[in-house]
N, C-alpha and C. Protein backbone atom coordinates (compact mmCIF):
# COMPACT_ATOMS: atom_id res chain seq x y z
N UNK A 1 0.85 -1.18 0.00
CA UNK A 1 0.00 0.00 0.00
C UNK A 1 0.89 1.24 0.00
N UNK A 2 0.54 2.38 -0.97
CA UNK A 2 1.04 3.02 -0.85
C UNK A 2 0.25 4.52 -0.28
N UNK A 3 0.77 6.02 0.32
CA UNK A 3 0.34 6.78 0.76
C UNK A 3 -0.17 7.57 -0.57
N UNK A 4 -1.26 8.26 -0.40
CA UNK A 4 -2.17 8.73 -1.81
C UNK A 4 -1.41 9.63 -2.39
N UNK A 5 -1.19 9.64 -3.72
CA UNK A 5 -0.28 10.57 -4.53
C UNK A 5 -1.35 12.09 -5.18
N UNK A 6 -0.40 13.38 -5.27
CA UNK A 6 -1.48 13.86 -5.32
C UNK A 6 -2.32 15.16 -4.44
N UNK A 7 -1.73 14.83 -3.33
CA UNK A 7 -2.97 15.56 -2.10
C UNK A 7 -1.82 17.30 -2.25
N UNK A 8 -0.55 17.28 -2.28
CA UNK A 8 0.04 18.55 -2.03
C UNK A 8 -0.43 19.39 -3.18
N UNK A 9 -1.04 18.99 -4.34
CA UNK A 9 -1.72 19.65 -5.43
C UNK A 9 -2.94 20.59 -4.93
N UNK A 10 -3.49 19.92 -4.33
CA UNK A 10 -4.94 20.43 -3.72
C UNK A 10 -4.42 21.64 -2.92
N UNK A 11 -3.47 21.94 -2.10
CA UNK A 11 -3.26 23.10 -1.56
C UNK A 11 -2.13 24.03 -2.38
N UNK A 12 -2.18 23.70 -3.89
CA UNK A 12 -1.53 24.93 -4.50
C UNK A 12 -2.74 26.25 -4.69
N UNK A 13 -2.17 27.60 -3.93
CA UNK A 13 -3.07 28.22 -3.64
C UNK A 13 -1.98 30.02 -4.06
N UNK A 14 -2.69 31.07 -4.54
CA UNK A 14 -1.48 31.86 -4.52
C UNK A 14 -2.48 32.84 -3.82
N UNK A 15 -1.87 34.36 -4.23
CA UNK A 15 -2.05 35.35 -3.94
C UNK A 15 -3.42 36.18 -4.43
N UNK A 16 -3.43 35.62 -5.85
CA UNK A 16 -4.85 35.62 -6.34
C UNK A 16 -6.03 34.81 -6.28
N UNK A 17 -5.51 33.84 -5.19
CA UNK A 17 -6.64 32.99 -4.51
C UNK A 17 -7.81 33.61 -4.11
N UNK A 18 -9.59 33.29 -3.93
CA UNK A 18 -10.41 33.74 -3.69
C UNK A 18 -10.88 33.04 -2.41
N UNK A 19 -11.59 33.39 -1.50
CA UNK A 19 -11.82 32.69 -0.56
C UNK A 19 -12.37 31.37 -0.75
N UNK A 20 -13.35 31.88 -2.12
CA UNK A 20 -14.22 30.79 -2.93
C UNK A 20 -12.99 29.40 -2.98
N UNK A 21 -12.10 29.62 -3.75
CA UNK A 21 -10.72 28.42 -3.99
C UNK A 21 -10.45 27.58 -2.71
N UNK A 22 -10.40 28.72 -1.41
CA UNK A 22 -10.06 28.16 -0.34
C UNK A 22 -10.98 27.24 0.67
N UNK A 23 -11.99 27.99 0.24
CA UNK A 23 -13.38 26.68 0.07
C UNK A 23 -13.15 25.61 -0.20
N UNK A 24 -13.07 25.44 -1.28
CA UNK A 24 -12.80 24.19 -1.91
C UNK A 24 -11.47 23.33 -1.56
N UNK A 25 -10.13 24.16 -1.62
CA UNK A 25 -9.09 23.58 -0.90
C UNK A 25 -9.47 22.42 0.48
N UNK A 26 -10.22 23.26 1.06
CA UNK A 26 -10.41 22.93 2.60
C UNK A 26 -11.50 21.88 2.60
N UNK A 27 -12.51 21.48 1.40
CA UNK A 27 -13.32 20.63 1.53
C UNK A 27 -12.30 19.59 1.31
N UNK A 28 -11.21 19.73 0.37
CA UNK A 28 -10.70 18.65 -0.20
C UNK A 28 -9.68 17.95 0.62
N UNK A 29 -8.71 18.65 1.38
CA UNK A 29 -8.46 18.21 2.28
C UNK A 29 -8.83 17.54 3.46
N UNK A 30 -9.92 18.41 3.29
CA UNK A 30 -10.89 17.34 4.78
C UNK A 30 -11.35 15.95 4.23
N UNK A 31 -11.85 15.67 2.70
CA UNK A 31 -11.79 14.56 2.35
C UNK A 31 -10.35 13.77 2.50
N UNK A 32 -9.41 14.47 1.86
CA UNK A 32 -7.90 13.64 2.03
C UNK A 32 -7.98 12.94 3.11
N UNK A 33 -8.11 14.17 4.25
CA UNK A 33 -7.55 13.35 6.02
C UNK A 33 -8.57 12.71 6.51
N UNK A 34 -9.89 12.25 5.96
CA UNK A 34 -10.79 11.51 6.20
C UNK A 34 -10.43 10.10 5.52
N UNK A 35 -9.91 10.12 4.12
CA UNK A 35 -9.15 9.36 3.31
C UNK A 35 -8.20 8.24 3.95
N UNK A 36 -7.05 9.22 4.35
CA UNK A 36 -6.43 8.58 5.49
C UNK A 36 -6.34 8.32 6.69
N UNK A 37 -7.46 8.68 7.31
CA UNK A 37 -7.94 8.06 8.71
C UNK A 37 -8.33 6.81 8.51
N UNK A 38 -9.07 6.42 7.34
CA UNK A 38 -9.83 4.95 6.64
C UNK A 38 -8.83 4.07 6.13
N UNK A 39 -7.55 4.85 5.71
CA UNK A 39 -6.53 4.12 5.39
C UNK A 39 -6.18 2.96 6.38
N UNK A 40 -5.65 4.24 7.90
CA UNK A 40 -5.60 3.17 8.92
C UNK A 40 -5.74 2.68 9.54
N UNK A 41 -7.45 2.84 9.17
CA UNK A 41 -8.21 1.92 9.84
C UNK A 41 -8.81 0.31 9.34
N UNK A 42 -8.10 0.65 7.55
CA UNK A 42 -7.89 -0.63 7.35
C UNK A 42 -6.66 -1.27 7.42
N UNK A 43 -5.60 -0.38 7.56
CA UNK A 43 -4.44 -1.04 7.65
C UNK A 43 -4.11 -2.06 9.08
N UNK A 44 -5.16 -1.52 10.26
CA UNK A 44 -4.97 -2.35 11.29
C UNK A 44 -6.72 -2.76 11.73
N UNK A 45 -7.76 -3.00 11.14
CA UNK A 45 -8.44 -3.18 11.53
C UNK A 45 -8.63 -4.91 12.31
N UNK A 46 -7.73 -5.64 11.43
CA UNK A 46 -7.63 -6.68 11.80
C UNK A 46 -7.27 -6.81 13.57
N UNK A 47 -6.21 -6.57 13.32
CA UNK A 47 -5.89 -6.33 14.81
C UNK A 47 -6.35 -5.84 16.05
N UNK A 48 -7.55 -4.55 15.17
CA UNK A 48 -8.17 -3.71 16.55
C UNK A 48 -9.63 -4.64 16.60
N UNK A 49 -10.00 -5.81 15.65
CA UNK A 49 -10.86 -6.50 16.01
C UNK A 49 -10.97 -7.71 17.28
N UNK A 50 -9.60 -8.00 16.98
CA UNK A 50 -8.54 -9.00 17.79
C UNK A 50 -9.04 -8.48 19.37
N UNK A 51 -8.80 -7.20 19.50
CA UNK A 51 -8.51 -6.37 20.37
C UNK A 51 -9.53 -6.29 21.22
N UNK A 52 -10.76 -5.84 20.63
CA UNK A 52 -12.05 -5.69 20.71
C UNK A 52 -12.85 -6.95 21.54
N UNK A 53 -12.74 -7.80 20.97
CA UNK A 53 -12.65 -9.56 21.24
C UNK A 53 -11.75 -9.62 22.57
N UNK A 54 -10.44 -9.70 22.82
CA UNK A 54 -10.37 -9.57 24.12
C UNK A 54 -10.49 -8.44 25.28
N UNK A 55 -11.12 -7.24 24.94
CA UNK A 55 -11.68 -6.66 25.72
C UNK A 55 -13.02 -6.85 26.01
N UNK A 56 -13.91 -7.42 25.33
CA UNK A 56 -15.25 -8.09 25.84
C UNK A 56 -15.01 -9.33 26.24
N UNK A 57 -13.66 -10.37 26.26
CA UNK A 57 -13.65 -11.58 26.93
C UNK A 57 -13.09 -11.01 28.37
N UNK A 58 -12.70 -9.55 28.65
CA UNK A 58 -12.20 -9.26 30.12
C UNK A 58 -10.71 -9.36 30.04
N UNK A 59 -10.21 -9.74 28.57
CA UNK A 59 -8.80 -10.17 29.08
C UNK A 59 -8.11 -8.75 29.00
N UNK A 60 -6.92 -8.94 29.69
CA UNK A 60 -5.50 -7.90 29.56
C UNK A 60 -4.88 -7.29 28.57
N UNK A 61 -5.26 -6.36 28.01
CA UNK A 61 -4.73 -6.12 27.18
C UNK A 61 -2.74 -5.28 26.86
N UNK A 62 -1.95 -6.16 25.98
CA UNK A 62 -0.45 -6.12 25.83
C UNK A 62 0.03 -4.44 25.75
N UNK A 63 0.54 -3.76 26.21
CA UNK A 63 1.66 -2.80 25.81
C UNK A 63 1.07 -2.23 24.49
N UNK A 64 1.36 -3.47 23.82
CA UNK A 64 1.25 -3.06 21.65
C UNK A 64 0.65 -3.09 21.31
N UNK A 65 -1.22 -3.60 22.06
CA UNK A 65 -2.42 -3.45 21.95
C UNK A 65 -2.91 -2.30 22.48
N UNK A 66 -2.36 -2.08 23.63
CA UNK A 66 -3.06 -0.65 23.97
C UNK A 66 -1.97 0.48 22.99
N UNK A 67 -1.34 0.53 22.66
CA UNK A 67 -0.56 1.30 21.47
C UNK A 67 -1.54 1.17 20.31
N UNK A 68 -2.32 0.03 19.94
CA UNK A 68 -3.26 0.14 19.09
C UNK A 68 -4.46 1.18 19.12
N UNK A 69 -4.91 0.44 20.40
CA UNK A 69 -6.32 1.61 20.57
C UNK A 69 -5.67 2.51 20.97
N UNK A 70 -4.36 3.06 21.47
CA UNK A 70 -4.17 5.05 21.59
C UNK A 70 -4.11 5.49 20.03
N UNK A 71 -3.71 4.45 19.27
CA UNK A 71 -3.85 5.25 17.67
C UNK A 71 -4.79 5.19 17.01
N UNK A 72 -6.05 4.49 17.73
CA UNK A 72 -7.20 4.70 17.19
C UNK A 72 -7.46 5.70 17.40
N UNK A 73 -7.71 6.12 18.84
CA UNK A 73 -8.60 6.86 19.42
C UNK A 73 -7.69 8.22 20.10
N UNK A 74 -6.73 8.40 20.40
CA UNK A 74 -6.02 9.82 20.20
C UNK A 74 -5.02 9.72 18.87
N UNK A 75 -4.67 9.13 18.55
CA UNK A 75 -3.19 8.86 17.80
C UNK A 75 -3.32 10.13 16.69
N UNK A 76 -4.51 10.71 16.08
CA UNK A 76 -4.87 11.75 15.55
C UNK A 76 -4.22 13.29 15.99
N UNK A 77 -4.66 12.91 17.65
CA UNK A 77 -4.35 14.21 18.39
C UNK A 77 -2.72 14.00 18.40
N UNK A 78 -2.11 13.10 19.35
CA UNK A 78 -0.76 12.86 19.08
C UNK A 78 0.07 13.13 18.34
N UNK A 79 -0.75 12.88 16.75
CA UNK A 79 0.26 13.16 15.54
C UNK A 79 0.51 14.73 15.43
N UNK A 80 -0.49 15.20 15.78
CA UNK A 80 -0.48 16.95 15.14
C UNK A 80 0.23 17.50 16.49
N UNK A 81 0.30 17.09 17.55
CA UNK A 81 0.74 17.77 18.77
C UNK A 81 2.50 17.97 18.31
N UNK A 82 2.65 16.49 17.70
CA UNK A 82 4.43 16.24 17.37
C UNK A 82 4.73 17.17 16.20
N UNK A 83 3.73 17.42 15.16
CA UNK A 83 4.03 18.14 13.94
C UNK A 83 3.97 19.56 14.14
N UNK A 84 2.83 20.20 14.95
CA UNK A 84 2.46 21.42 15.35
C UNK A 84 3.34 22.29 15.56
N UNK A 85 3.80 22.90 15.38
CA UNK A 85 4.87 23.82 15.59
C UNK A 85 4.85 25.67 16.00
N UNK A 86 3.76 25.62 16.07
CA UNK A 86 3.17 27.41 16.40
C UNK A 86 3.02 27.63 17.71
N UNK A 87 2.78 26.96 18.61
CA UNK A 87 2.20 27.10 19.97
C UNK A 87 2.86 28.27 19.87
N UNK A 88 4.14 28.35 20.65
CA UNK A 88 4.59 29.72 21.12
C UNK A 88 4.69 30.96 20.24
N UNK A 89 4.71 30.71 18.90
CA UNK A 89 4.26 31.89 18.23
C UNK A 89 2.32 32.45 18.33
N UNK A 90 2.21 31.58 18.80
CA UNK A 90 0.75 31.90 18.51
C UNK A 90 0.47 32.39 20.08
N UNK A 91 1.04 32.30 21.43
CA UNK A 91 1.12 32.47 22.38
C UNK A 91 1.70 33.93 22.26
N UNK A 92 2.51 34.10 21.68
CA UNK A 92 3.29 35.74 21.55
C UNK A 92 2.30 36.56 20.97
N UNK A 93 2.10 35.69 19.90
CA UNK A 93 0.90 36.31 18.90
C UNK A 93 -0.22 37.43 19.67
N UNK A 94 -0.95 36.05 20.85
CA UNK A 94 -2.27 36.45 21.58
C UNK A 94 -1.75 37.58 22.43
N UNK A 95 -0.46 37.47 23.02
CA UNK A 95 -0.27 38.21 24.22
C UNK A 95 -0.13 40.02 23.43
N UNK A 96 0.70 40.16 21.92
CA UNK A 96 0.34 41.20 21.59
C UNK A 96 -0.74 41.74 21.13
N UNK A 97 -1.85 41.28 21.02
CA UNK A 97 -3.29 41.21 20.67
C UNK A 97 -3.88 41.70 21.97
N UNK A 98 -3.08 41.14 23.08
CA UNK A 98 -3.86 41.68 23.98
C UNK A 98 -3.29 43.01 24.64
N UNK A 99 -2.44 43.27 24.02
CA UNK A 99 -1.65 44.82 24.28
C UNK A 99 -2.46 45.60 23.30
N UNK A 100 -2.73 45.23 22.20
CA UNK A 100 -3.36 46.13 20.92
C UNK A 100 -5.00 46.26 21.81
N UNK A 101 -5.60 45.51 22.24
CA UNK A 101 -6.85 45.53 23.14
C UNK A 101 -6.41 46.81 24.21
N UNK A 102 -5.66 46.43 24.94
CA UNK A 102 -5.32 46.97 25.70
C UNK A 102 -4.96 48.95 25.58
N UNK A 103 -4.44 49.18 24.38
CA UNK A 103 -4.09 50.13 23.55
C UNK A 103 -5.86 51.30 23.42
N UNK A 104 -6.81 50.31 23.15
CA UNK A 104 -8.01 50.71 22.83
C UNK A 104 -8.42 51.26 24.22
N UNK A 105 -8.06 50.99 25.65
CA UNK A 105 -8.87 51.19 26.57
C UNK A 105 -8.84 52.64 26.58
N UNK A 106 -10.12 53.16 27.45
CA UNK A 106 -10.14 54.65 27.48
C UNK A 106 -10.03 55.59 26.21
N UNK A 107 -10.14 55.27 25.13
CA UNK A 107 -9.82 56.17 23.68
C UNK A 107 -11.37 56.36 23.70
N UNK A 108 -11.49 57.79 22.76
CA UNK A 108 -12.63 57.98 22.41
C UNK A 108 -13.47 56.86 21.44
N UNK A 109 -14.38 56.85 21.49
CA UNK A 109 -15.55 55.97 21.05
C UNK A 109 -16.11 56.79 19.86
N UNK A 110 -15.20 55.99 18.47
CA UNK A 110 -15.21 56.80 17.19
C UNK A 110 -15.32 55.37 16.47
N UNK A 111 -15.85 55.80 15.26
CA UNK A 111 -16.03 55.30 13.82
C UNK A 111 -14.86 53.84 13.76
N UNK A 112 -13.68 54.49 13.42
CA UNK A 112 -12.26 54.42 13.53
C UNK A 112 -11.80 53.60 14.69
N UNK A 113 -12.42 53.72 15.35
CA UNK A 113 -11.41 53.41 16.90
C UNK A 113 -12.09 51.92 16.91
N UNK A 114 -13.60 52.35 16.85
CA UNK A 114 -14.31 50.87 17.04
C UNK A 114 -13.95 49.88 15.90
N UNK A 115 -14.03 50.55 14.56
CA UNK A 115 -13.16 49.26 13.18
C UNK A 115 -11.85 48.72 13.70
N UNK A 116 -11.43 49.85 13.81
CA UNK A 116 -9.63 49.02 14.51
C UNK A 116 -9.60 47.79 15.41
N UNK A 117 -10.44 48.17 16.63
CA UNK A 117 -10.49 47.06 17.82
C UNK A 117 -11.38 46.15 17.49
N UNK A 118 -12.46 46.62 16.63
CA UNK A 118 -12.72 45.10 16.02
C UNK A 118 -11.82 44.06 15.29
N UNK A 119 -11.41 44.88 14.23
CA UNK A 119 -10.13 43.88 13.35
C UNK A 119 -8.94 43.51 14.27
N UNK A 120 -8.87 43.80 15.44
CA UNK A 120 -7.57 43.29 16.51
C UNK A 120 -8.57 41.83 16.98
N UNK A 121 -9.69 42.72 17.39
CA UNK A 121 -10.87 41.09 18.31
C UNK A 121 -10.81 40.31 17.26
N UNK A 122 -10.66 40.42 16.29
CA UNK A 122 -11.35 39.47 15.02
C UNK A 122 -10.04 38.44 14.72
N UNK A 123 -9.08 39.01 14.98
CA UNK A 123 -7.97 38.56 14.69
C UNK A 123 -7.23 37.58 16.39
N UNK A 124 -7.91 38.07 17.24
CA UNK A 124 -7.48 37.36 18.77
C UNK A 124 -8.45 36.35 18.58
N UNK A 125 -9.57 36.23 18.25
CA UNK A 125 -10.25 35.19 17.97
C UNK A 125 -9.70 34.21 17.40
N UNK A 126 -9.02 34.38 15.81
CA UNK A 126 -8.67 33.21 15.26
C UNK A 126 -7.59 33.05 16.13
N UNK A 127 -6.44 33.63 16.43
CA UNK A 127 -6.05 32.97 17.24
C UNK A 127 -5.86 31.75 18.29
N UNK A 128 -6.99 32.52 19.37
CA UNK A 128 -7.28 31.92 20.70
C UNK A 128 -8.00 30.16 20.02
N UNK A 129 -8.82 30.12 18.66
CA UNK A 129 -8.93 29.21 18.03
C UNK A 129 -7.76 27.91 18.17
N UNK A 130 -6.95 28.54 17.85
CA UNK A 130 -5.74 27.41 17.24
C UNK A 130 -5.18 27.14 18.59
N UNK A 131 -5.14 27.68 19.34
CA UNK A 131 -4.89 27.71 20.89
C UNK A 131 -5.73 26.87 21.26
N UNK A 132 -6.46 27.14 21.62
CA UNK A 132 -7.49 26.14 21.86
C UNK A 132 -7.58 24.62 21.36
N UNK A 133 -7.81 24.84 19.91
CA UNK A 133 -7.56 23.30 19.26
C UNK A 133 -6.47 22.54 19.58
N UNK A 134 -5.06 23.23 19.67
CA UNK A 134 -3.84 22.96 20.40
C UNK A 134 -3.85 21.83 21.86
N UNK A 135 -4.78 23.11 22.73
CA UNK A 135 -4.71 22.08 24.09
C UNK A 135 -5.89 21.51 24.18
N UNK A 136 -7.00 21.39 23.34
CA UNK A 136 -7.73 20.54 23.46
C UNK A 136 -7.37 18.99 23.23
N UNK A 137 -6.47 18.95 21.96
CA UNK A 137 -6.00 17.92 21.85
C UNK A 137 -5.17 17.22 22.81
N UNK A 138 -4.38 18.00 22.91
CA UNK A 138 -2.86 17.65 24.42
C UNK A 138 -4.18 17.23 25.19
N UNK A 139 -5.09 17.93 25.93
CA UNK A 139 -6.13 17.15 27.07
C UNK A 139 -7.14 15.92 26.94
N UNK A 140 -6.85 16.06 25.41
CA UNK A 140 -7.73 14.66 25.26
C UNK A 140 -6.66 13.44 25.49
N UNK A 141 -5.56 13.96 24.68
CA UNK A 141 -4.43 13.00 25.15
C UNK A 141 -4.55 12.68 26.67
N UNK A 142 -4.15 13.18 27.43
CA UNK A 142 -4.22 13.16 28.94
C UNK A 142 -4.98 12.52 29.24
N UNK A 143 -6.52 12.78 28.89
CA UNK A 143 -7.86 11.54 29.78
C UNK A 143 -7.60 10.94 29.38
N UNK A 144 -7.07 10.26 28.13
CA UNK A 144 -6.99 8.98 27.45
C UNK A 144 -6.16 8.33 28.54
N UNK A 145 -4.71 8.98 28.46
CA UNK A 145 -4.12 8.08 29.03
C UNK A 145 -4.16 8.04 30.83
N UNK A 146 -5.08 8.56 31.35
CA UNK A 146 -5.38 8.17 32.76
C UNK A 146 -6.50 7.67 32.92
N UNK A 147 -7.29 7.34 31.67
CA UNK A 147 -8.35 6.10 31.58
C UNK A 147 -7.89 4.80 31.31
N UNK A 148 -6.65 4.79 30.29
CA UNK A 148 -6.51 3.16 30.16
C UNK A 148 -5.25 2.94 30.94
N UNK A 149 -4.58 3.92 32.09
CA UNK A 149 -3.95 2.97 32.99
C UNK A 149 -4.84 2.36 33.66
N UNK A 150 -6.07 2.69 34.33
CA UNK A 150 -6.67 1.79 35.00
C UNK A 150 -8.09 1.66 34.83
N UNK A 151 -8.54 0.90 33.71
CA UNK A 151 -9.84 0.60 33.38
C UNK A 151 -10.48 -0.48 33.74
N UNK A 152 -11.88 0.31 34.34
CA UNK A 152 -12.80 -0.22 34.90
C UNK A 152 -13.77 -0.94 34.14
N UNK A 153 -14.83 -1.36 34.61
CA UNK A 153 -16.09 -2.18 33.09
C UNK A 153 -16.32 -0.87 32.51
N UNK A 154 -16.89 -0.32 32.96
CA UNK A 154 -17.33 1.04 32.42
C UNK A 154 -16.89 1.62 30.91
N UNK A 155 -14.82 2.12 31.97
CA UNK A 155 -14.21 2.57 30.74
C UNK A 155 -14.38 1.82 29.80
N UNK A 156 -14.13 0.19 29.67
CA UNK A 156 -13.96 -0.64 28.95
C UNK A 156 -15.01 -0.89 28.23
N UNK A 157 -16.19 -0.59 28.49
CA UNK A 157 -17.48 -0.52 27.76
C UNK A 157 -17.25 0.49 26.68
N UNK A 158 -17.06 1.48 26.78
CA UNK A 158 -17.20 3.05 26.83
C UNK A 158 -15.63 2.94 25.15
N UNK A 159 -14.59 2.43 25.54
CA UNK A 159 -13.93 2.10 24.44
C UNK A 159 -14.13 1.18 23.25
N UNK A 160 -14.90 0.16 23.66
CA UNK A 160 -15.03 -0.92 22.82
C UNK A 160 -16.01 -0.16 21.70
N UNK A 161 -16.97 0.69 22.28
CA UNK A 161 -18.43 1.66 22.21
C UNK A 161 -17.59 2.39 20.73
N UNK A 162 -16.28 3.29 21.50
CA UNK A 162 -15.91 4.02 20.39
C UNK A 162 -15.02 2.89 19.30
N UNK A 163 -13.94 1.98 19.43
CA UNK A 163 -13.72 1.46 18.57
C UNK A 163 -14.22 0.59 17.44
N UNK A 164 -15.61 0.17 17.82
CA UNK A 164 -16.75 -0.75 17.23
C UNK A 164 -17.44 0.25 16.08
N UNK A 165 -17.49 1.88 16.55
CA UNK A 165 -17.99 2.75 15.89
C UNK A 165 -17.38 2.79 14.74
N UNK A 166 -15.84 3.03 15.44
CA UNK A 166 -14.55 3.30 14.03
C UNK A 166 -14.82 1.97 12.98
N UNK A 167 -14.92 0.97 13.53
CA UNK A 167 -15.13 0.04 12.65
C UNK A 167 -16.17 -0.15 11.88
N UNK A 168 -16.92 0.14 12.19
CA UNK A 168 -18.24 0.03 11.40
C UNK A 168 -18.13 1.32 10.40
N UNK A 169 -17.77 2.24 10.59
CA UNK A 169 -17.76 3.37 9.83
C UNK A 169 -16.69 3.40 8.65
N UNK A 170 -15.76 2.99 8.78
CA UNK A 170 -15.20 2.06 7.39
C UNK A 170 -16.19 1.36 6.41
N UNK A 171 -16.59 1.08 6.97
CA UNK A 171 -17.60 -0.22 6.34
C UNK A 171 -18.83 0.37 5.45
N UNK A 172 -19.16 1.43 5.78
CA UNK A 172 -20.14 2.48 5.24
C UNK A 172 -20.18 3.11 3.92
């Protein structure tokens, strides 16, 4: 099997790009990484069935099995946390955003003044966005992994619940 040839085309984008283009860019990519989420979920489905099977027989699951289900079920978040590379620019980013806010306090209440501090809010927004998406992920990481050091029926219900989903949804 090879990885889909192709996909870095979809984000050739220039300067005379329209938002309209970027539309479309962004649908297409979201198909890509939907693409390859299905990839590997057939590339190991065998295994996470295996898996599945001895978590409803109660048994223990190995080191390299639970390495399975973390790449089911965070391995998404994981990957982009390792690739991600902005945090602290985007942290500098917010903190001068919030000096430019800050800049606005007490000024007269004009035309002008209010466009400006909007286009600063508008712009701390996307920001605080990617920030957000950032440690949402890192925290999903986290419950994950202080749910399957020590899982109860519950958790173990509650995983099988989401991996049975992943599987079936291939299948669709």
């Amino acid at each position: 099997m090879e990885l889909p040839q192709g996909m870095s085309r979809i984000m050739e984008v220039s300067n005379l790009s329209s938002a309209a283009d970027l539309d479309g860019v962004g649908a297409a990519l979201a198909a890509a990484k939907d693409q390859v989420r299905e990839a590997l979920q057939d590339l190991t489905a065998a295994q996470m069935e295996a898996i599945i099977k001895k978590l409803e027989d109660r048994e223990s699951l190995t080191q390299e099995e639970k390495d399975y289900v973390r790449s089911w079920i965070v391995g998404d978040a994981e990957s982009y946390l390792r690739v991600e590379n902005h945090l602290q620019a985007w942290l500098q980013e917010f903190k001068a955003l919030q000096n430019a806010v800050r800049s606005y306090e007490g000024r007269e209440v004009t035309a002008q003044n209010l466009l400006n501090l909007h286009a600063v809010l508008e712009d701390a927004v996307r920001v605080a966005a990617e920030i957000e998406g950032f440690l949402e992920k890192k925290e999903r990481i986290e419950r994950f992994e202080k749910t399957i050091q020590n899982l109860d029926q519950e958790d173990v219900s509650f995983i099988i619940g989401i991996l049975k989903g992943q599987l079936q949804s291939e299948e669709v």
